[in-house]
Protein backbone atom coordinates (compact mmCIF):
# COMPACT_ATOMS: atom_id res chain seq x y z
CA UNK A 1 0.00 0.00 0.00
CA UNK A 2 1.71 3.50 -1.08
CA UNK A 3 1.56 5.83 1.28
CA UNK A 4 1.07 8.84 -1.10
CA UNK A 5 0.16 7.17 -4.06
CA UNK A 6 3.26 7.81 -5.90
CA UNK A 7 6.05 6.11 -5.67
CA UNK A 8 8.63 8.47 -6.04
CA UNK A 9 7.48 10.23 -2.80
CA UNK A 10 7.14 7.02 -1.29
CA UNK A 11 10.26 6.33 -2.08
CA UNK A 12 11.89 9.83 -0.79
CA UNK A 13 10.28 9.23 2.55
CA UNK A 14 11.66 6.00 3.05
CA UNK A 15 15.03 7.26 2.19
CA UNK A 16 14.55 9.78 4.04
CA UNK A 17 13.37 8.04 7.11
CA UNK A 18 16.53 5.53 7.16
CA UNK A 19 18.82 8.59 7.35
CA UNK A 20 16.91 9.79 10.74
CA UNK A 21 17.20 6.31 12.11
CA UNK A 22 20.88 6.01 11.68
CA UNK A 23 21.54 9.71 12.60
CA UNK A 24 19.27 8.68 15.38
CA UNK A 25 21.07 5.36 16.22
CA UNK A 26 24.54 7.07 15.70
CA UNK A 27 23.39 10.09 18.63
CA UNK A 28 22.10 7.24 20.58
CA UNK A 29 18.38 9.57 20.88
CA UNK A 30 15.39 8.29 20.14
CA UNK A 31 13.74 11.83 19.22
CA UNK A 32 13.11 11.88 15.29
CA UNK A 33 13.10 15.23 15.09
CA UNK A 34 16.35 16.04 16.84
CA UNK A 35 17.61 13.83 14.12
CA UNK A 36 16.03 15.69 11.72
CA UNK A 37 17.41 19.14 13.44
CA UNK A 38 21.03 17.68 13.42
CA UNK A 39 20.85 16.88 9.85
CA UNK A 40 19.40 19.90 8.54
CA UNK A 41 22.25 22.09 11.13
CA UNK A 42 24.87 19.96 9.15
CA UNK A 43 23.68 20.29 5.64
CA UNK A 44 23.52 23.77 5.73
CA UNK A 45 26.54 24.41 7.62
CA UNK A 46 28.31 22.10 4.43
CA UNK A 47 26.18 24.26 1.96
CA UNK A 48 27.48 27.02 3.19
CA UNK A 49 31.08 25.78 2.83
CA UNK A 50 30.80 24.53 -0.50
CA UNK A 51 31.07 26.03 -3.70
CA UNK A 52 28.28 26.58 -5.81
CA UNK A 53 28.87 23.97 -8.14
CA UNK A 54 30.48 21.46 -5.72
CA UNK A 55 26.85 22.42 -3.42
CA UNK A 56 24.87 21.09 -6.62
CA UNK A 57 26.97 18.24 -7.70
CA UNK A 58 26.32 16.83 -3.58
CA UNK A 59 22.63 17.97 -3.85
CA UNK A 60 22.36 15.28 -7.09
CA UNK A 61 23.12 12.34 -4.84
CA UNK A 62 20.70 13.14 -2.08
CA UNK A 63 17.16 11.75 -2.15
CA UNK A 64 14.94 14.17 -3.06
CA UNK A 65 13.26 14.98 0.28
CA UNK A 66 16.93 15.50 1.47
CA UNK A 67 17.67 17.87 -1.19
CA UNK A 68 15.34 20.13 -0.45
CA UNK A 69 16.01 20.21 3.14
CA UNK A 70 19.54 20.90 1.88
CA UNK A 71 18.78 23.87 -0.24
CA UNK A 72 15.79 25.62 2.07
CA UNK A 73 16.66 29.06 2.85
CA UNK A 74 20.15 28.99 0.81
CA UNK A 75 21.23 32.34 -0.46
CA UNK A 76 24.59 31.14 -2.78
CA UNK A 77 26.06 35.02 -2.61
CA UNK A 78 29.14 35.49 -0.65
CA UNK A 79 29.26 31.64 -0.87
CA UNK A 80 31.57 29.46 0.30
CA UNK A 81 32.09 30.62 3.51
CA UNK A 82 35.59 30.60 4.79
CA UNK A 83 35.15 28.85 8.32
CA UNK A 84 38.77 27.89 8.33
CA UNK A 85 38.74 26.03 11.88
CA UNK A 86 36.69 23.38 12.97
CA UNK A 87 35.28 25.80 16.37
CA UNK A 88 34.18 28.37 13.69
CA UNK A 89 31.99 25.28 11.79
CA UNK A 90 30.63 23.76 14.77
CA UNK A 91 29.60 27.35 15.89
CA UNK A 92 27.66 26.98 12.53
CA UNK A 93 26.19 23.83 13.26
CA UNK A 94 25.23 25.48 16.69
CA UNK A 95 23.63 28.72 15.54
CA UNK A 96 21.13 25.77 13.43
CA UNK A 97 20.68 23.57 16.40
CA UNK A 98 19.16 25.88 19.10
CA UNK A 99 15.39 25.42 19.97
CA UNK A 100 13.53 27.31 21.92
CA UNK A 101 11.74 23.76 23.35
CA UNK A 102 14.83 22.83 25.14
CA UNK A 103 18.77 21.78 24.87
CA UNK A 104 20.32 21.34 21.56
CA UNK A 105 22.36 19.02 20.50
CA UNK A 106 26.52 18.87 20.76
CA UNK A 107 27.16 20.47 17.29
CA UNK A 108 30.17 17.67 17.17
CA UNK A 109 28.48 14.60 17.86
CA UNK A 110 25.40 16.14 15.75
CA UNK A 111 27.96 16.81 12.63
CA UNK A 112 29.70 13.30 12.78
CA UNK A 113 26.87 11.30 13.11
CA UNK A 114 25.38 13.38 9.83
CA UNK A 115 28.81 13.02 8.47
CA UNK A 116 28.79 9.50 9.31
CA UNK A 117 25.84 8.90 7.39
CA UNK A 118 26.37 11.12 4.54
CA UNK A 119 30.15 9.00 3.92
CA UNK A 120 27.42 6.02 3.88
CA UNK A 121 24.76 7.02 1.32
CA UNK A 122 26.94 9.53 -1.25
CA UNK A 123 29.34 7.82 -3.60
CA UNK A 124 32.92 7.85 -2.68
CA UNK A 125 33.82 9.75 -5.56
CA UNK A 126 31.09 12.55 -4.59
CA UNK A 127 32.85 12.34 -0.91
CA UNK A 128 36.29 12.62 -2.10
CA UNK A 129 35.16 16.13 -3.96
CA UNK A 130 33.38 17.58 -0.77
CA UNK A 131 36.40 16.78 1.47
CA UNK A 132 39.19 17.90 -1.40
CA UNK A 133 37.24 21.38 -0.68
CA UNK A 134 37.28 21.46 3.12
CA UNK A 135 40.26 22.56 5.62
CA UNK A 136 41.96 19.59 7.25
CA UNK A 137 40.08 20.58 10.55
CA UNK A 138 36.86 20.01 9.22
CA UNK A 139 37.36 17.03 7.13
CA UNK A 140 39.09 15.44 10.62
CA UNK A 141 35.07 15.33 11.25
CA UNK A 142 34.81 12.97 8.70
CA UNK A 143 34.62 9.21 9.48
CA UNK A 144 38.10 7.87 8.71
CA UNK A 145 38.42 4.61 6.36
């Protein structure tokens, strides 16, 4: 039985749910939307990083749900921002994570796990092109192996 009654949405929202379960499972939280708010705080903090072209090429390889939690609210001028250290990209993350409904999550744990996952679902290849763009700081996020 589809859910929506077309597949491709089907489809994006079972993607998409497996993400939140492993973000989930990676945080150790059972809270689907902290999961959520972790992986939109990290996708936009790695938009924001990314070159415009290198934003899109990632954006291709994300279900399609995904993608447009990726782009929402992205303004490409003055992009990519030049958050050098890893403090000044986990501030990022941070500034995305507050709630007014209670404690946010730790920006680092928040941007592994989502890292985590993302080095799990995007080729290799596509991988290889977001970390040839990031400072070693940041990529040290990155799951190694």
């Amino acid at each position: 039985m589809s859910a929506t009654g077309l597949e491709v949405f089907d489809t994006t929202i079972h993607k998409s749910h497996s993400w939140l379960k492993e973000i989930m499972e990676t945080l150790g939280i059972e809270d689907r939307h902290r999961a959520y708010m972790a992986l939109r705080a990290v996708l936009h903090a790695l938009r924001d990083r990314l070159t415009v072209e290198e934003t899109a090429q990632l954006a291709a390889e994300l279900p399609m749900l995904i993608r447009g939690l990726f782009y929402e609210g992205w303004d490409p001028t003055g992009k990519p921002l030049k958050e050098r250290h890893k403090e000044a990209f986990l501030a990022h993350v941070a500034r995305e994570l507050k709630t007014p409904s209670g404690p946010a999550l730790d920006p680092e744990a928040a941007t592994r796990a989502v890292f985590k996952v993302l080095s799990q679902k995007v080729s290799q290849g596509e991988i290889r092109d977001v970390l040839n763009l990031l400072p070693k700081e940041i990529r040290e996020l990155w799951p190694q192996g």
